[in-house]
N, C-alpha and C. Protein backbone atom coordinates (compact mmCIF):
# COMPACT_ATOMS: atom_id res chain seq x y z
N UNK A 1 0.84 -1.18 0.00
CA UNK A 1 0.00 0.00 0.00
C UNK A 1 0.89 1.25 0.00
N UNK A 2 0.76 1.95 -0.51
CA UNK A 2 1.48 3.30 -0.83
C UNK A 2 0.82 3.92 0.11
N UNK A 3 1.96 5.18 0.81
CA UNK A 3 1.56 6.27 1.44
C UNK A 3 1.53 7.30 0.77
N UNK A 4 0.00 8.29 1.15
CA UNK A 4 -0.01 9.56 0.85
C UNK A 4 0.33 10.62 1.40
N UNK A 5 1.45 11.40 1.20
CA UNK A 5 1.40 12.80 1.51
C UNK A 5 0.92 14.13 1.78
N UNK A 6 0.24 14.46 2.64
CA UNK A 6 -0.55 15.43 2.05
C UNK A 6 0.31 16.78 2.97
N UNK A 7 0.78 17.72 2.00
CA UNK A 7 1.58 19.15 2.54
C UNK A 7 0.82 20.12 3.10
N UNK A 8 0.94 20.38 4.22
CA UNK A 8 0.04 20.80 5.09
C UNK A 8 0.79 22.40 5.16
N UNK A 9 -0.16 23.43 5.42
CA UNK A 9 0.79 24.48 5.50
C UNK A 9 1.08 25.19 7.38
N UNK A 10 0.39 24.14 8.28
CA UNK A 10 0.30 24.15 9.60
C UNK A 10 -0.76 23.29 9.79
N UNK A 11 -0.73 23.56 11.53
CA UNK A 11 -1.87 23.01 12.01
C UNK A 11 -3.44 23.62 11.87
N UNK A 12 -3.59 22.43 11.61
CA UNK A 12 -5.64 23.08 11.98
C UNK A 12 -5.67 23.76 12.97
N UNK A 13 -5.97 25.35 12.85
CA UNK A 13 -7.00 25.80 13.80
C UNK A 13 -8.78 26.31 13.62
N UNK A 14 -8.96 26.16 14.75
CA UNK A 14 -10.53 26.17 14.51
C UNK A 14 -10.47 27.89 14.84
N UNK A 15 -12.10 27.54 13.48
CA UNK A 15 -12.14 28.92 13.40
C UNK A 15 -13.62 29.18 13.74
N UNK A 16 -13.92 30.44 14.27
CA UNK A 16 -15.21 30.36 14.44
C UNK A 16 -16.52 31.10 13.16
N UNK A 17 -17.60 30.42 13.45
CA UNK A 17 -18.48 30.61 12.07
C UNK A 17 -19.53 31.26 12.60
N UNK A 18 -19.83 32.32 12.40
CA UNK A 18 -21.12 33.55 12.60
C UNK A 18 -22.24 33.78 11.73
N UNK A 19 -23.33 33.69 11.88
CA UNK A 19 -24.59 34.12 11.42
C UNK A 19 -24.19 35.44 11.49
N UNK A 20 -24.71 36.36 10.43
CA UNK A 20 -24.23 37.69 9.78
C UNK A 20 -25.44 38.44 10.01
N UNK A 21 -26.38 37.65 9.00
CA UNK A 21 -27.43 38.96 8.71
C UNK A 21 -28.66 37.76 7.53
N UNK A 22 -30.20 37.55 8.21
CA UNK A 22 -30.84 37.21 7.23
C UNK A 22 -30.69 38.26 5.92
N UNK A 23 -30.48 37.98 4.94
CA UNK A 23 -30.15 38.90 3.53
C UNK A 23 -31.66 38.48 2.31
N UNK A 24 -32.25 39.82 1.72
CA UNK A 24 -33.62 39.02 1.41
C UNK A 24 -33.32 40.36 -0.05
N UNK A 25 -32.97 39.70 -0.89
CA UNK A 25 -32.50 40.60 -2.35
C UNK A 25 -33.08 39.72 -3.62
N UNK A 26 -33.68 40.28 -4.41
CA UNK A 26 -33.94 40.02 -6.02
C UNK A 26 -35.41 39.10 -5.61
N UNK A 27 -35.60 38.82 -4.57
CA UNK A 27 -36.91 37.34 -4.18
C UNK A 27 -35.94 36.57 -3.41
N UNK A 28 -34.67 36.38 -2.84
CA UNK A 28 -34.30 35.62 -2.25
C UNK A 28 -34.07 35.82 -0.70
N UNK A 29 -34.35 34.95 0.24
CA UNK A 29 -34.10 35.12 1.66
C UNK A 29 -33.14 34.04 1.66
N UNK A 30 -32.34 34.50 2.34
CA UNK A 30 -30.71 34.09 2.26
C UNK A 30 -29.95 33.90 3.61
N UNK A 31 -29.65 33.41 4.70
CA UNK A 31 -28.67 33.06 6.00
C UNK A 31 -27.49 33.57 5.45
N UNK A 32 -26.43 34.57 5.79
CA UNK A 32 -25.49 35.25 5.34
C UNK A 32 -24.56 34.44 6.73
N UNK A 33 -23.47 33.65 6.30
CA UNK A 33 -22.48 33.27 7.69
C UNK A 33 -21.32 33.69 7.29
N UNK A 34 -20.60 34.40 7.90
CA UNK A 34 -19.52 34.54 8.02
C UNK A 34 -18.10 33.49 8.72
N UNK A 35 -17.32 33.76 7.81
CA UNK A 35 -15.78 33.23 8.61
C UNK A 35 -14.65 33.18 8.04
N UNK A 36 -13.84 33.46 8.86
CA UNK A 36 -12.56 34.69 8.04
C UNK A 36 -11.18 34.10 9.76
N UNK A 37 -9.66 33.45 8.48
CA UNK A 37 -8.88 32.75 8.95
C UNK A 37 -8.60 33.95 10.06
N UNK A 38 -8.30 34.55 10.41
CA UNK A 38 -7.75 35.18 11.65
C UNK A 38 -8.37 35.50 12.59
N UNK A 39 -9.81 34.25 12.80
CA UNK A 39 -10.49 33.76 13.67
C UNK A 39 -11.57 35.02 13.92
N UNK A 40 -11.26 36.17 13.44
CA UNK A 40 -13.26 37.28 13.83
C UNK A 40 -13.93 36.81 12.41
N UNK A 41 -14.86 37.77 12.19
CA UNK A 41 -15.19 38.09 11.21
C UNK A 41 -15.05 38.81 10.00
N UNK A 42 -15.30 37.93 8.67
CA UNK A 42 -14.95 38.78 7.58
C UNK A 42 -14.62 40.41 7.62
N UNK A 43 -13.94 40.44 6.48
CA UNK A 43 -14.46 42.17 6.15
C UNK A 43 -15.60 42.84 5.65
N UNK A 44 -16.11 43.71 6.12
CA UNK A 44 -16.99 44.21 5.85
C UNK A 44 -17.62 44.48 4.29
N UNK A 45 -16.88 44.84 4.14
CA UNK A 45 -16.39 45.30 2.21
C UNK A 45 -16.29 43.40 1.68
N UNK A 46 -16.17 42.64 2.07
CA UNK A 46 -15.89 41.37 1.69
C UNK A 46 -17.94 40.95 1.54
N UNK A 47 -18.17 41.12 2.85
CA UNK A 47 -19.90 40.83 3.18
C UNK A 47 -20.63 41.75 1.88
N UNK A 48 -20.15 42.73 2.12
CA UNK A 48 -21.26 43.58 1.24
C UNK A 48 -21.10 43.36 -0.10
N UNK A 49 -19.84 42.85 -0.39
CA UNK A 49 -19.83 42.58 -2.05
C UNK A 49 -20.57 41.01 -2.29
N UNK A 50 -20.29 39.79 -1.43
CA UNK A 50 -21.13 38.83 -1.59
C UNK A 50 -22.83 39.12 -1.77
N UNK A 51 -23.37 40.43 -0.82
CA UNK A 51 -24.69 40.95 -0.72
C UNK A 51 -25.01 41.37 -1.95
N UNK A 52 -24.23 41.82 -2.83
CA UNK A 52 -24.39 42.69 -4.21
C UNK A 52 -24.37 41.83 -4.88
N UNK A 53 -24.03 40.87 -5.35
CA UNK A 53 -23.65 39.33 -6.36
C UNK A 53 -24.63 38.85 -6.01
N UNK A 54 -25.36 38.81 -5.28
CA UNK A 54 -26.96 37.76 -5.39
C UNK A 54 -27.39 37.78 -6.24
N UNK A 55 -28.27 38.88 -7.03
CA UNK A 55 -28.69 38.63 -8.35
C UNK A 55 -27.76 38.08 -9.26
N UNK A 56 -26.40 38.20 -9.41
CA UNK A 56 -25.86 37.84 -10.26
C UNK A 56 -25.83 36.18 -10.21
N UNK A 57 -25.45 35.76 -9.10
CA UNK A 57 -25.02 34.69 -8.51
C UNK A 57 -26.16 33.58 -8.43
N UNK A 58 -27.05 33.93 -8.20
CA UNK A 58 -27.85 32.95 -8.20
C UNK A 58 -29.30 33.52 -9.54
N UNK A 59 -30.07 32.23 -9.40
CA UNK A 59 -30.69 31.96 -9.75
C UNK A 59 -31.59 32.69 -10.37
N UNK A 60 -32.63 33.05 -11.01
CA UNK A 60 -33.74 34.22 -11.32
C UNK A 60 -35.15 33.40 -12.43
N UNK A 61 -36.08 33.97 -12.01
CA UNK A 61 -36.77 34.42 -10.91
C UNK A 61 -36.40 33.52 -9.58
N UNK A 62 -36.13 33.95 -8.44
CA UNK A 62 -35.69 33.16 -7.15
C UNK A 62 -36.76 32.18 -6.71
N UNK A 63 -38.16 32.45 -6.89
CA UNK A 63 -38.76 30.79 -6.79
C UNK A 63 -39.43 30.86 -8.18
N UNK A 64 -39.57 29.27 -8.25
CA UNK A 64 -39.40 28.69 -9.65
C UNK A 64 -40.26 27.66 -9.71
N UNK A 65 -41.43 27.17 -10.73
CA UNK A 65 -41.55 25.66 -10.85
C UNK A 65 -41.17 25.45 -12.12
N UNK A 66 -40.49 24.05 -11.92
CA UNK A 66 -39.51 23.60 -12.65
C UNK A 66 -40.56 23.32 -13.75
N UNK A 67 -39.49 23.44 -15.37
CA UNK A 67 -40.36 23.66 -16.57
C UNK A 67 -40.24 22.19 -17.42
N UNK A 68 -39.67 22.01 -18.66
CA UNK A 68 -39.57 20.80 -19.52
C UNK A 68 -38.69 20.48 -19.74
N UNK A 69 -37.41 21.11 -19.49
CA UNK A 69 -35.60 20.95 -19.07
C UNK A 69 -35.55 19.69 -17.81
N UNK A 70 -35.37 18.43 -18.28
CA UNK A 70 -35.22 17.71 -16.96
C UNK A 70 -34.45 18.64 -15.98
N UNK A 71 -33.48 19.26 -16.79
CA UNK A 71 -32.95 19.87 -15.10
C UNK A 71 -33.12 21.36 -14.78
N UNK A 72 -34.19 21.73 -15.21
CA UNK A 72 -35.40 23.21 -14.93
C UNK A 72 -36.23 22.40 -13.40
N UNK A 73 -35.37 22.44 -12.17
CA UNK A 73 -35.65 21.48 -10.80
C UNK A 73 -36.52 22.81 -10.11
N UNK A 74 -37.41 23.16 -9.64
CA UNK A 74 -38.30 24.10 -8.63
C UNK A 74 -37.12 24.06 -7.73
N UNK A 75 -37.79 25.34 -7.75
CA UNK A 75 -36.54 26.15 -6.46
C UNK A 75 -37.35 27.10 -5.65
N UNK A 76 -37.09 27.14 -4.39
CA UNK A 76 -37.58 28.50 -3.57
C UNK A 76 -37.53 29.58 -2.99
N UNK A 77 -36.49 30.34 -3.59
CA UNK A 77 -36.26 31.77 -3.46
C UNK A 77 -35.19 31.61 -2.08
N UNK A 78 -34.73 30.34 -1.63
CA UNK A 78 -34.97 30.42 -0.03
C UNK A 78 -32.66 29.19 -0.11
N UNK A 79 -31.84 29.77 0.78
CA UNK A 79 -31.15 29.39 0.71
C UNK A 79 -29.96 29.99 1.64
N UNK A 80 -28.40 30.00 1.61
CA UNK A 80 -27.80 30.42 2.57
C UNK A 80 -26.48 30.68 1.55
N UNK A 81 -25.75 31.78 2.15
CA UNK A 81 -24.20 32.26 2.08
C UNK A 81 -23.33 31.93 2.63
N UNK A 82 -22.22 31.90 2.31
CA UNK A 82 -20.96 31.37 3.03
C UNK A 82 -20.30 32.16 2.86
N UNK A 83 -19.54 33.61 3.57
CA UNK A 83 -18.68 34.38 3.20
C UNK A 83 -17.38 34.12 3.86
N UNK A 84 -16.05 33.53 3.50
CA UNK A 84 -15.17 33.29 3.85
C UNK A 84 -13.92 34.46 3.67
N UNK A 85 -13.46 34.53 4.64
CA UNK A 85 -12.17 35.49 4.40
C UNK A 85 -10.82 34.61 4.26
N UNK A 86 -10.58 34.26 3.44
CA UNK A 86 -9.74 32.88 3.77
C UNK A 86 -8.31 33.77 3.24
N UNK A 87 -7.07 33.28 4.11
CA UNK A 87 -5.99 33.76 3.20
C UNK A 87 -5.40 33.52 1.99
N UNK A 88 -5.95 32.90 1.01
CA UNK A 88 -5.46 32.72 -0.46
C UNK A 88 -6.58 33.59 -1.17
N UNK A 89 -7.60 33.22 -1.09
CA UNK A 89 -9.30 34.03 -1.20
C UNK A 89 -9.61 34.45 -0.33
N UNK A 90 -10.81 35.39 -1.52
CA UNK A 90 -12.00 36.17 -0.51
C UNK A 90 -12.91 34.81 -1.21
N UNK A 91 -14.07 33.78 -0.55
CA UNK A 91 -15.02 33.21 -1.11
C UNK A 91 -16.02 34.02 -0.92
N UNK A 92 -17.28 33.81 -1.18
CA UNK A 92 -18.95 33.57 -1.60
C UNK A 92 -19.50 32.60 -1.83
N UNK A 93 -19.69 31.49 -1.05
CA UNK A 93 -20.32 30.22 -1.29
C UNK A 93 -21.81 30.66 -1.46
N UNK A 94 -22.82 30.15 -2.44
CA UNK A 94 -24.08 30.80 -3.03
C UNK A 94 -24.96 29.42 -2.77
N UNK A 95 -25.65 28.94 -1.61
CA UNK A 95 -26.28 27.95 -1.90
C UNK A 95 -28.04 27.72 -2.01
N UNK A 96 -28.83 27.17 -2.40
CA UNK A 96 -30.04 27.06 -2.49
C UNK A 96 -30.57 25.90 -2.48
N UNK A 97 -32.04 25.67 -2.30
CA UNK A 97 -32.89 24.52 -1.89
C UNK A 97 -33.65 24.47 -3.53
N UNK A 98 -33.29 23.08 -3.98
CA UNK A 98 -34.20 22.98 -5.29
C UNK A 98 -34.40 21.47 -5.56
N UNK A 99 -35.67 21.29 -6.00
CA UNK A 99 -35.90 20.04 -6.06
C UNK A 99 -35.92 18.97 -4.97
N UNK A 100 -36.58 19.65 -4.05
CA UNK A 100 -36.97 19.48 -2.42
C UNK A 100 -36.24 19.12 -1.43
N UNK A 101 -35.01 18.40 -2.25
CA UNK A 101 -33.71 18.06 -1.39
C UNK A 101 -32.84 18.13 -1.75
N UNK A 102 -32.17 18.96 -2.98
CA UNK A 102 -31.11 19.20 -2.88
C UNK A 102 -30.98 20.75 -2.92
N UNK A 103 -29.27 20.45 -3.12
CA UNK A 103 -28.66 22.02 -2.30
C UNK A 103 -28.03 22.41 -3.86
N UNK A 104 -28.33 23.22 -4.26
CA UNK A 104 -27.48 23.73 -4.96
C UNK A 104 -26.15 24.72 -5.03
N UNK A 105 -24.94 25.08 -5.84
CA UNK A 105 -24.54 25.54 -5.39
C UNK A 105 -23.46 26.79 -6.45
N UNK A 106 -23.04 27.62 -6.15
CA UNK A 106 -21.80 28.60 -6.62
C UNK A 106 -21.16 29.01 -5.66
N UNK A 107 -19.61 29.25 -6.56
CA UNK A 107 -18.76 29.56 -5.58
C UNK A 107 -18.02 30.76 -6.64
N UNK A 108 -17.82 31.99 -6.00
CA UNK A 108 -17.39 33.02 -6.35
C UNK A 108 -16.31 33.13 -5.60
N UNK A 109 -15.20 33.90 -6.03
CA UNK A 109 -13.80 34.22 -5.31
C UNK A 109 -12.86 35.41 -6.20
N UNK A 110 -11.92 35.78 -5.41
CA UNK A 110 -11.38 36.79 -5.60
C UNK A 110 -10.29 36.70 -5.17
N UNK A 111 -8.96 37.56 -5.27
CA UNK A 111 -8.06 37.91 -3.98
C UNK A 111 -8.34 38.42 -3.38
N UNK A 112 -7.66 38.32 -1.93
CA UNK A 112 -8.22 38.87 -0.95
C UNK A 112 -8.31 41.12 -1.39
N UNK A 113 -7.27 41.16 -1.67
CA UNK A 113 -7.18 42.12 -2.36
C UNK A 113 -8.17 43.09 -3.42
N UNK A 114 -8.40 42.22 -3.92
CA UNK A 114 -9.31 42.35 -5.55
C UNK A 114 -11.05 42.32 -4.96
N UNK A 115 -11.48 42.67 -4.10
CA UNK A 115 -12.91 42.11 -4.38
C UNK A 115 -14.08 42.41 -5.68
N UNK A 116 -13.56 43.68 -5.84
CA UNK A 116 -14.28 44.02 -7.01
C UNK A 116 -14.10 43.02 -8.73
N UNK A 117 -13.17 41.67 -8.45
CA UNK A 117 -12.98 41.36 -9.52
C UNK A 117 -13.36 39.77 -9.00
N UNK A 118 -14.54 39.60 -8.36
CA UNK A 118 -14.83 38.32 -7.84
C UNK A 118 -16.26 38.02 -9.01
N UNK A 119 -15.35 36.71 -9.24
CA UNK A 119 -15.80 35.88 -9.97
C UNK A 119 -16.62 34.47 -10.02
N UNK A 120 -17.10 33.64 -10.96
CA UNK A 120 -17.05 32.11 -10.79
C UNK A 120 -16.20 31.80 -10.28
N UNK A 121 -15.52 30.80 -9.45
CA UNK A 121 -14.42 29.85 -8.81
C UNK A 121 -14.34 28.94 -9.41
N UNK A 122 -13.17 29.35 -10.38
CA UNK A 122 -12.51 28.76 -11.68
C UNK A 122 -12.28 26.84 -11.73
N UNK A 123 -12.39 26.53 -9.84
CA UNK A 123 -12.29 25.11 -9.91
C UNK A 123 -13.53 24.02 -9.18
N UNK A 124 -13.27 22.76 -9.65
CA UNK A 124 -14.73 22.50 -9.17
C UNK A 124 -15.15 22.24 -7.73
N UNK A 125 -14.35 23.07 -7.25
CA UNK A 125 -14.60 22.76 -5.45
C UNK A 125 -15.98 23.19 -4.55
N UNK A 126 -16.24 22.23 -3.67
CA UNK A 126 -17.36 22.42 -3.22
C UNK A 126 -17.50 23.43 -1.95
N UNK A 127 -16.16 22.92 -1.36
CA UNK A 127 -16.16 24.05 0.01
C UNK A 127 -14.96 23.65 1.00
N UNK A 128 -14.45 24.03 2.09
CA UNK A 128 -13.61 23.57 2.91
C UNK A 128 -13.91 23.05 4.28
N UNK A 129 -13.56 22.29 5.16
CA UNK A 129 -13.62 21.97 6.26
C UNK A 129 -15.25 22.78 7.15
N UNK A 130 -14.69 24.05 7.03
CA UNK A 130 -15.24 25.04 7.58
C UNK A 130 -16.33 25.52 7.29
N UNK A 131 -16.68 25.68 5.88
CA UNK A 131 -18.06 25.80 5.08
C UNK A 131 -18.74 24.69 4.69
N UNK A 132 -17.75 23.34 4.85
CA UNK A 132 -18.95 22.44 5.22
C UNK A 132 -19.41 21.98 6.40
N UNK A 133 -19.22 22.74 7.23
CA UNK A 133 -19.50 22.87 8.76
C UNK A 133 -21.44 23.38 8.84
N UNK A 134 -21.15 24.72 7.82
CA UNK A 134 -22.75 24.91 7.75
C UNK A 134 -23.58 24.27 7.24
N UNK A 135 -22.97 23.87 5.64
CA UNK A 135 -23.18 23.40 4.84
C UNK A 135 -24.31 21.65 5.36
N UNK A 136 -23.83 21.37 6.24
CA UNK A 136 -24.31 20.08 6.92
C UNK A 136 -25.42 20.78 8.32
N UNK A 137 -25.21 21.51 8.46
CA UNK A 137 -25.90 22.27 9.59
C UNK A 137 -27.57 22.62 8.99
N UNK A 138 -26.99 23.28 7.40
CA UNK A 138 -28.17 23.42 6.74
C UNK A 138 -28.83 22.04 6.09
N UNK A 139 -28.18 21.29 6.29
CA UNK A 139 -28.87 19.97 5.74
C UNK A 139 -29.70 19.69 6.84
N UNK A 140 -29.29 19.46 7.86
CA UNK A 140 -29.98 18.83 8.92
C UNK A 140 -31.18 19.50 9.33
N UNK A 141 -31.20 21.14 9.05
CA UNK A 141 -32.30 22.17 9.51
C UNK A 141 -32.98 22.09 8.66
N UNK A 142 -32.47 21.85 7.24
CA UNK A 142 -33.80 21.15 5.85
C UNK A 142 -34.32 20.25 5.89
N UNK A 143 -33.99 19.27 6.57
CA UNK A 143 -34.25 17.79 6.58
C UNK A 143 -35.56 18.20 8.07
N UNK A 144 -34.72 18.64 9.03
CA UNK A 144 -36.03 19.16 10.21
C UNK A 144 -36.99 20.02 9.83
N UNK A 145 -37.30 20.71 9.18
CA UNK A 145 -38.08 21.62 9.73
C UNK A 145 -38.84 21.89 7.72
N UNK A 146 -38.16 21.13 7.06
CA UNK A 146 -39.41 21.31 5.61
C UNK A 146 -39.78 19.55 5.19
N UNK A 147 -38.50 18.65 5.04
CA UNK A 147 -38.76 17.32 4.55
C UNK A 147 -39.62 16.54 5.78
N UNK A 148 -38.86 16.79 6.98
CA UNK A 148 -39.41 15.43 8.15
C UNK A 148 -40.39 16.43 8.99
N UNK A 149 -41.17 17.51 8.65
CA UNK A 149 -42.12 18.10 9.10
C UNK A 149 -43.21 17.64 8.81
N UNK A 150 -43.93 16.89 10.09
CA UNK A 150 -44.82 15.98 9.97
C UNK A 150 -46.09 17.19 9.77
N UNK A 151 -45.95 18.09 9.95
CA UNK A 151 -47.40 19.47 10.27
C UNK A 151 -46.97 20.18 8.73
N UNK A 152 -46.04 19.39 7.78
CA UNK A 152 -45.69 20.42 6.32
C UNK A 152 -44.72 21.23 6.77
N UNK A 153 -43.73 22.00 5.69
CA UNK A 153 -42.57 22.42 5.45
C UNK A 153 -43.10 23.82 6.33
N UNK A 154 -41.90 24.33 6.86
CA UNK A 154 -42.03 25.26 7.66
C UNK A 154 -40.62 26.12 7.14
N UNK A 155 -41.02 26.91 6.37
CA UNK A 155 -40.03 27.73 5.68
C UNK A 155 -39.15 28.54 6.92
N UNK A 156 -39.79 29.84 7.38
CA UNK A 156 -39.38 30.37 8.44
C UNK A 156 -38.85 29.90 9.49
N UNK A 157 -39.24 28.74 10.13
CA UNK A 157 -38.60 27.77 10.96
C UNK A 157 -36.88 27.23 10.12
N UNK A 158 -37.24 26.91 9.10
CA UNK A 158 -35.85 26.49 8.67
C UNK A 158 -34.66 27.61 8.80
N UNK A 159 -35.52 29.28 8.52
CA UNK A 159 -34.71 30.42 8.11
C UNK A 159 -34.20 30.40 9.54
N UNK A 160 -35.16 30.92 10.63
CA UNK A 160 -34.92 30.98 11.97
C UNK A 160 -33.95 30.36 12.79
N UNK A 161 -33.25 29.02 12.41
CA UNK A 161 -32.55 27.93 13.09
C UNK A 161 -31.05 28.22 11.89
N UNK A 162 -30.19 28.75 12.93
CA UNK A 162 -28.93 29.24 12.47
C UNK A 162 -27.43 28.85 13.48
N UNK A 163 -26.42 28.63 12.48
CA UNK A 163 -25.34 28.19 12.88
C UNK A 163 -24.38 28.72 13.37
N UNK A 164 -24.14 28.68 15.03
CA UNK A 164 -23.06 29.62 15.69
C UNK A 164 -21.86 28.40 16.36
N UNK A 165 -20.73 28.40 15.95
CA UNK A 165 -19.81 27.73 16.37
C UNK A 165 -18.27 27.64 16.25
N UNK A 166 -17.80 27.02 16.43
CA UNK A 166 -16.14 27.14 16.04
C UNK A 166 -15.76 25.65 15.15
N UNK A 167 -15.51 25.73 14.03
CA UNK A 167 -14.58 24.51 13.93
C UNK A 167 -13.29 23.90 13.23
């Protein structure tokens, strides 16, 4: 069996992940989380440019029933942000609820430097350690409170139930 290498550039530290700001732009209501490597919160100027890229970034019209495109999937205006301050990037993780259980997703990035020149995220990555921290947080609050809601999907309940932690 061969060993793998993997070049680490230090140790893991945990970082902590903040609920920002419900964000409700173009038809979309949106969970805005923040988390940014030097353990506070993003930059400000980092948040507000992810806030401005919504229309771009996602979807339009924000709820949808799906048309004659097998993959034209209903969507509901209704989903969450990931704003990372990471030191190689600035991210924008763009995610949404379509087709009753899944998550859809974009990822926008920049240098940290550059925000005004944030783009698609040129590779096919889904997220890191850290953004799939929410990323699973929001699964489990979709799965509670719209799929395994025995009384029917409870939109606001899903919006309401938000992720504060370190990891």
């Amino acid at each position: 069996m061969t060993q793998t290498t993997i070049t680490r550039t230090g140790a893991h530290r945990p970082r902590p992940i903040s609920f920002l700001t419900l964000h409700e732009s173009a038809g979309w209501r949106l969970k805005f989380y923040g988390i940014a490597a030097d353990g506070g919160r993003p930059r400000p100027e980092l948040v507000r440019t992810a806030e401005l890229l919504v229309p771009t970034a996602l979807p339009y019209p924000a709820a949808h029933s799906g048309g004659e495109e097998p993959h034209d999937v209903d969507r509901y205006g209704v989903g969450f942000v990931i704003v990372h301050d990471a030191p190689d990037y600035a991210y924008a993780l763009y995610d949404w609820w379509a087709g009753e259980n899944e998550i859809h997703q974009r990822i926008f990035s920049a240098l940290p430097n550059r925000l005004g020149a944030m783009r698609p995220h040129p590779t096919p990555a889904i997220g890191c350690v850290w953004e799939l921290a929410v990323t699973d947080f929001e699964r489990r609050a979709w799965l509670r409170h719209v799929l395994a809601n025995d009384e029917g999907a409870d939109i606001d309940a899903y919006l309401a139930e938000r992720f504060e932690g370190e990891v």
